[in-house]
Protein backbone atom coordinates (compact mmCIF):
# COMPACT_ATOMS: atom_id res chain seq x y z
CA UNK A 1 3.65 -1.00 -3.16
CA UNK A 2 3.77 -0.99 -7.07
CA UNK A 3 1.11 0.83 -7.16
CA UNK A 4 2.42 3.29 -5.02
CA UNK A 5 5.65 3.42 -6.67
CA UNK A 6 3.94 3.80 -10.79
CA UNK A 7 1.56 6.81 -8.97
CA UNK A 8 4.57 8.45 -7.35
CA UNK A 9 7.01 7.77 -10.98
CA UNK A 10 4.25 9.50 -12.74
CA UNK A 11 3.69 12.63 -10.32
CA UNK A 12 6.96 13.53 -10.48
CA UNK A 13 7.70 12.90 -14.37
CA UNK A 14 4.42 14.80 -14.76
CA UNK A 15 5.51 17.42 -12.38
CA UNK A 16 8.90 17.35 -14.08
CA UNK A 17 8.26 17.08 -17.74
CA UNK A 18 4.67 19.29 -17.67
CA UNK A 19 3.39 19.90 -21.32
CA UNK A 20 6.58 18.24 -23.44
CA UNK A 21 6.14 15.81 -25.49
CA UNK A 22 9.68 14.29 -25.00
CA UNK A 23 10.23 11.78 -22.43
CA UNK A 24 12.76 11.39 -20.23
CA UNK A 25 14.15 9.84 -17.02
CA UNK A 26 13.58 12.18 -13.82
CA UNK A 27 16.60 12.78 -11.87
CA UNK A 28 16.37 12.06 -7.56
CA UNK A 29 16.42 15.63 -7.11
CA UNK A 30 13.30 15.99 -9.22
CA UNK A 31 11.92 13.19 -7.87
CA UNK A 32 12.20 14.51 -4.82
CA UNK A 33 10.88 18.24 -5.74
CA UNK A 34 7.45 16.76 -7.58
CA UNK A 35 6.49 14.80 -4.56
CA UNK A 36 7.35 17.69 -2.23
CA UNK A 37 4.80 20.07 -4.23
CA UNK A 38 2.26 16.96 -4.70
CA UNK A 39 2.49 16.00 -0.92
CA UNK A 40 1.75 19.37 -0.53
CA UNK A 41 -1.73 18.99 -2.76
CA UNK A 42 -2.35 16.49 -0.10
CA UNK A 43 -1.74 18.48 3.51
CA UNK A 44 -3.81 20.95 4.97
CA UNK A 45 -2.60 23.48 7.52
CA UNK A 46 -4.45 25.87 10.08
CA UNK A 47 -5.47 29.06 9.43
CA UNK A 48 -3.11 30.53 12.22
CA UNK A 49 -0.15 29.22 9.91
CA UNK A 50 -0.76 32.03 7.10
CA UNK A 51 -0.06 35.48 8.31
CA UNK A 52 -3.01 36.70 6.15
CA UNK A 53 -5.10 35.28 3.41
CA UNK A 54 -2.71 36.40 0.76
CA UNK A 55 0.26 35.09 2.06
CA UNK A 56 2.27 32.36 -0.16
CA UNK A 57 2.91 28.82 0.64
CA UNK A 58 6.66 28.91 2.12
CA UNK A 59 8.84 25.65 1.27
CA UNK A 60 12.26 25.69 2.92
CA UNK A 61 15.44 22.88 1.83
CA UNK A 62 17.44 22.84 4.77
CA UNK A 63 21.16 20.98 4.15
CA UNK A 64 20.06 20.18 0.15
CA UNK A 65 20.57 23.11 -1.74
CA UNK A 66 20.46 21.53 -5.02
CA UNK A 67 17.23 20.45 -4.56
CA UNK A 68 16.16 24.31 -4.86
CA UNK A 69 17.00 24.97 -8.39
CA UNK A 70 14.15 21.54 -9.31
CA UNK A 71 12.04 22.85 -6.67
CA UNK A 72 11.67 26.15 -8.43
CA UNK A 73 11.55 24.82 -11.68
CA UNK A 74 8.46 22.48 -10.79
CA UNK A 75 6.54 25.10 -8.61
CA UNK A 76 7.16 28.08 -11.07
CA UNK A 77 3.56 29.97 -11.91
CA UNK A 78 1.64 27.14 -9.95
CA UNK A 79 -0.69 27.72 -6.96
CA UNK A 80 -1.30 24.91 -4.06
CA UNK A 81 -4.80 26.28 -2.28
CA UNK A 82 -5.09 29.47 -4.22
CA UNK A 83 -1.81 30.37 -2.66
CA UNK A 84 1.42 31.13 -4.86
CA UNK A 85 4.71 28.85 -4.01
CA UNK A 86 7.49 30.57 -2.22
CA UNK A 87 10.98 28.39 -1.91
CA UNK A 88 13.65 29.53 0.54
CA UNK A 89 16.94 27.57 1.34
CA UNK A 90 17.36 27.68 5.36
CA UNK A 91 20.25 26.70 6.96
CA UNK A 92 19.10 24.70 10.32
CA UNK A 93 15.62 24.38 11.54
CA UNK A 94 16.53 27.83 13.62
CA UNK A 95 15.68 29.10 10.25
CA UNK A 96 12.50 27.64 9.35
CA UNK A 97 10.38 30.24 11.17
CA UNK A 98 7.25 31.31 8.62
CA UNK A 99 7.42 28.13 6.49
CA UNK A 100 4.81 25.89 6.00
CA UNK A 101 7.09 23.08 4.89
CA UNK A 102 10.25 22.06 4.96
CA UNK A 103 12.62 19.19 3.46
CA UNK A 104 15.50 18.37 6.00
CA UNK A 105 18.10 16.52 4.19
CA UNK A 106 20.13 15.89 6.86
CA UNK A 107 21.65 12.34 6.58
CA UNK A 108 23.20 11.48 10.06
CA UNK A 109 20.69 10.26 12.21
CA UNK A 110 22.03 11.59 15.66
CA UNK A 111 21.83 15.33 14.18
CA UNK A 112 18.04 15.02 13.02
CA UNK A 113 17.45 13.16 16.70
CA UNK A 114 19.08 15.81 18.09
CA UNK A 115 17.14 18.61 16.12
CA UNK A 116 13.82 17.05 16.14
CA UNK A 117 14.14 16.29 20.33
CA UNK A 118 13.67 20.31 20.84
CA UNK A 119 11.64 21.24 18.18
CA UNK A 120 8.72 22.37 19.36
CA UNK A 121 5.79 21.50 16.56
CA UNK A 122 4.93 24.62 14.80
CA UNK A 123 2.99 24.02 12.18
CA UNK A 124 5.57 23.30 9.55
CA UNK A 125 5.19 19.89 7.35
CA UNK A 126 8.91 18.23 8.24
CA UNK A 127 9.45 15.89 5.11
CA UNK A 128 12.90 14.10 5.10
CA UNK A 129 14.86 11.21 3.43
CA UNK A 130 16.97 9.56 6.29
CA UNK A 131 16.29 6.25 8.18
CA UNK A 132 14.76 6.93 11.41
CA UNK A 133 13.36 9.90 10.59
CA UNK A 134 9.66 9.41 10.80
CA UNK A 135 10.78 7.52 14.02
CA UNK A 136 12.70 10.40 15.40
CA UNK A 137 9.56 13.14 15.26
CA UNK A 138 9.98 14.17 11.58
CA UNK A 139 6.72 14.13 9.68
CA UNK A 140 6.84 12.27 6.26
CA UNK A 141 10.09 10.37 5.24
CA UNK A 142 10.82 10.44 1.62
CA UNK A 143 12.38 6.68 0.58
CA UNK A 144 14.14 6.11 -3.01
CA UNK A 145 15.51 2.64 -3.63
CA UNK A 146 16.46 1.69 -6.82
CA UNK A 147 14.40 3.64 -8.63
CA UNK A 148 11.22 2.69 -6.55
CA UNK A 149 9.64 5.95 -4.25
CA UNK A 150 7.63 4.96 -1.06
CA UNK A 151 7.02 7.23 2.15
CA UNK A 152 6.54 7.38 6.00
CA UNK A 153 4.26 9.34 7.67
CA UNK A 154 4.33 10.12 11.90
CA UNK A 155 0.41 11.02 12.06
CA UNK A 156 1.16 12.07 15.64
CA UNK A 157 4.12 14.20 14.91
CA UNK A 158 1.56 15.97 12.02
CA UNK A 159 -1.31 15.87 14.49
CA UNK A 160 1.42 18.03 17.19
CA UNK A 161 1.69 20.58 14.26
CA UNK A 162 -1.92 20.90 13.53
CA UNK A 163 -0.90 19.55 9.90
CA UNK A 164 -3.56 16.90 8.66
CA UNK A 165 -3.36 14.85 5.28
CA UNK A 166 -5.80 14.00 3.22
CA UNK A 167 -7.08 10.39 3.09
CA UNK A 168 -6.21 9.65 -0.67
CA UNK A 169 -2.27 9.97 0.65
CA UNK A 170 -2.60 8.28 3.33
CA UNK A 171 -3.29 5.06 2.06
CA UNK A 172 -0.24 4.99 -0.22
CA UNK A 173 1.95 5.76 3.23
CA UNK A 174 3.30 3.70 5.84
CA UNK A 175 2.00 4.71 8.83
CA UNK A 176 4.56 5.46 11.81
CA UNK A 177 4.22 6.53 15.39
CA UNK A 178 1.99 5.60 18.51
CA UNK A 179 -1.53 6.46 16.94
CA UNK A 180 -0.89 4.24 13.82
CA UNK A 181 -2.06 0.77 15.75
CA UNK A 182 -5.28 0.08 14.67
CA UNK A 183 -5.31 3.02 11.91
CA UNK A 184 -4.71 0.72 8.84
């Protein structure tokens, strides 16, 4: 898990800080933004989710609009795939039609298990940061504790999107969901 957490500390501060020299601490919002565009690196999605080969690589923050601003900031001029970075706020997962991943920062558990219980897996990458909600059909949950980052990730709510990962991620993840026994 140190490992994990040192890998994660330096994507984002790389992410954050790019060519400066200075150093400085990263802030949970820019946390959050660098491992958003790295998991990104990471996660492929089908063809069918682009509406041609041209078309930019939507993230969506629905219920964080501060994280929008760091978002911006970190994907500005950068590519993921040969695609350009496109950030939208959204505000419910009504919205969310056309993006290719969204961050759901939702806190109260019974409003993401009430969300997630109709959503019908499109293939959007749901990343989130509450407890329960890997467990509740959301994708990859995003955990910051006292300065240390870990994640979640549902394979079989990824595998209902058509969204795959890349093996290098997924051994730094804890694996949630029915088709994790026996996958470690």
């Amino acid at each position: 898990m140190r490992c994990l957490t040192r890998i994660a500390a330096c994507l984002a501060c790389a992410a954050v800080l790019g060519a400066r020299a200075e150093v400085r601490t990263a802030t949970e919002d820019q946390v959050r933004a660098g491992f958003l565009f790295q998991l990104a690196q990471y996660a492929s999605w089908p063809a069918d989710a682009y509406p041609s080969e041209a078309s930019p690589l939507r993230f969506c923050v629905v219920g964080q609009d501060e994280l929008v601003d760091n978002l911006e900031g970190i994907v500005s001029g950068k590519t993921i795939q040969g695609r350009a970075i496109v950030i939208a706020r959204v505000r419910d997962l009504g919205g969310l039609q056309g993006c290719h991943l969204a961050f759901i920062g939702w806190k109260r558990v019974s409003q993401l298990r009430d969300a997630l219980a109709r959503w019908s897996y499109p293939p959007i990458l749901l990343v989130g940061e509450a407890a329960g909600f890997s467990e509740a059909g959301g994708m990859v949950n995003l955990i910051i504790r006292s300065g240390r980052v870990s994640f979640e990730i549902n394979l079989e709510a990824a595998g209902r999107a058509r969204i795959e990962f890349r093996s290098q991620l997924l051994r730094f993840a804890h694996l949630v969901g029915a088709q994790t026994r026996g996958a470690r």
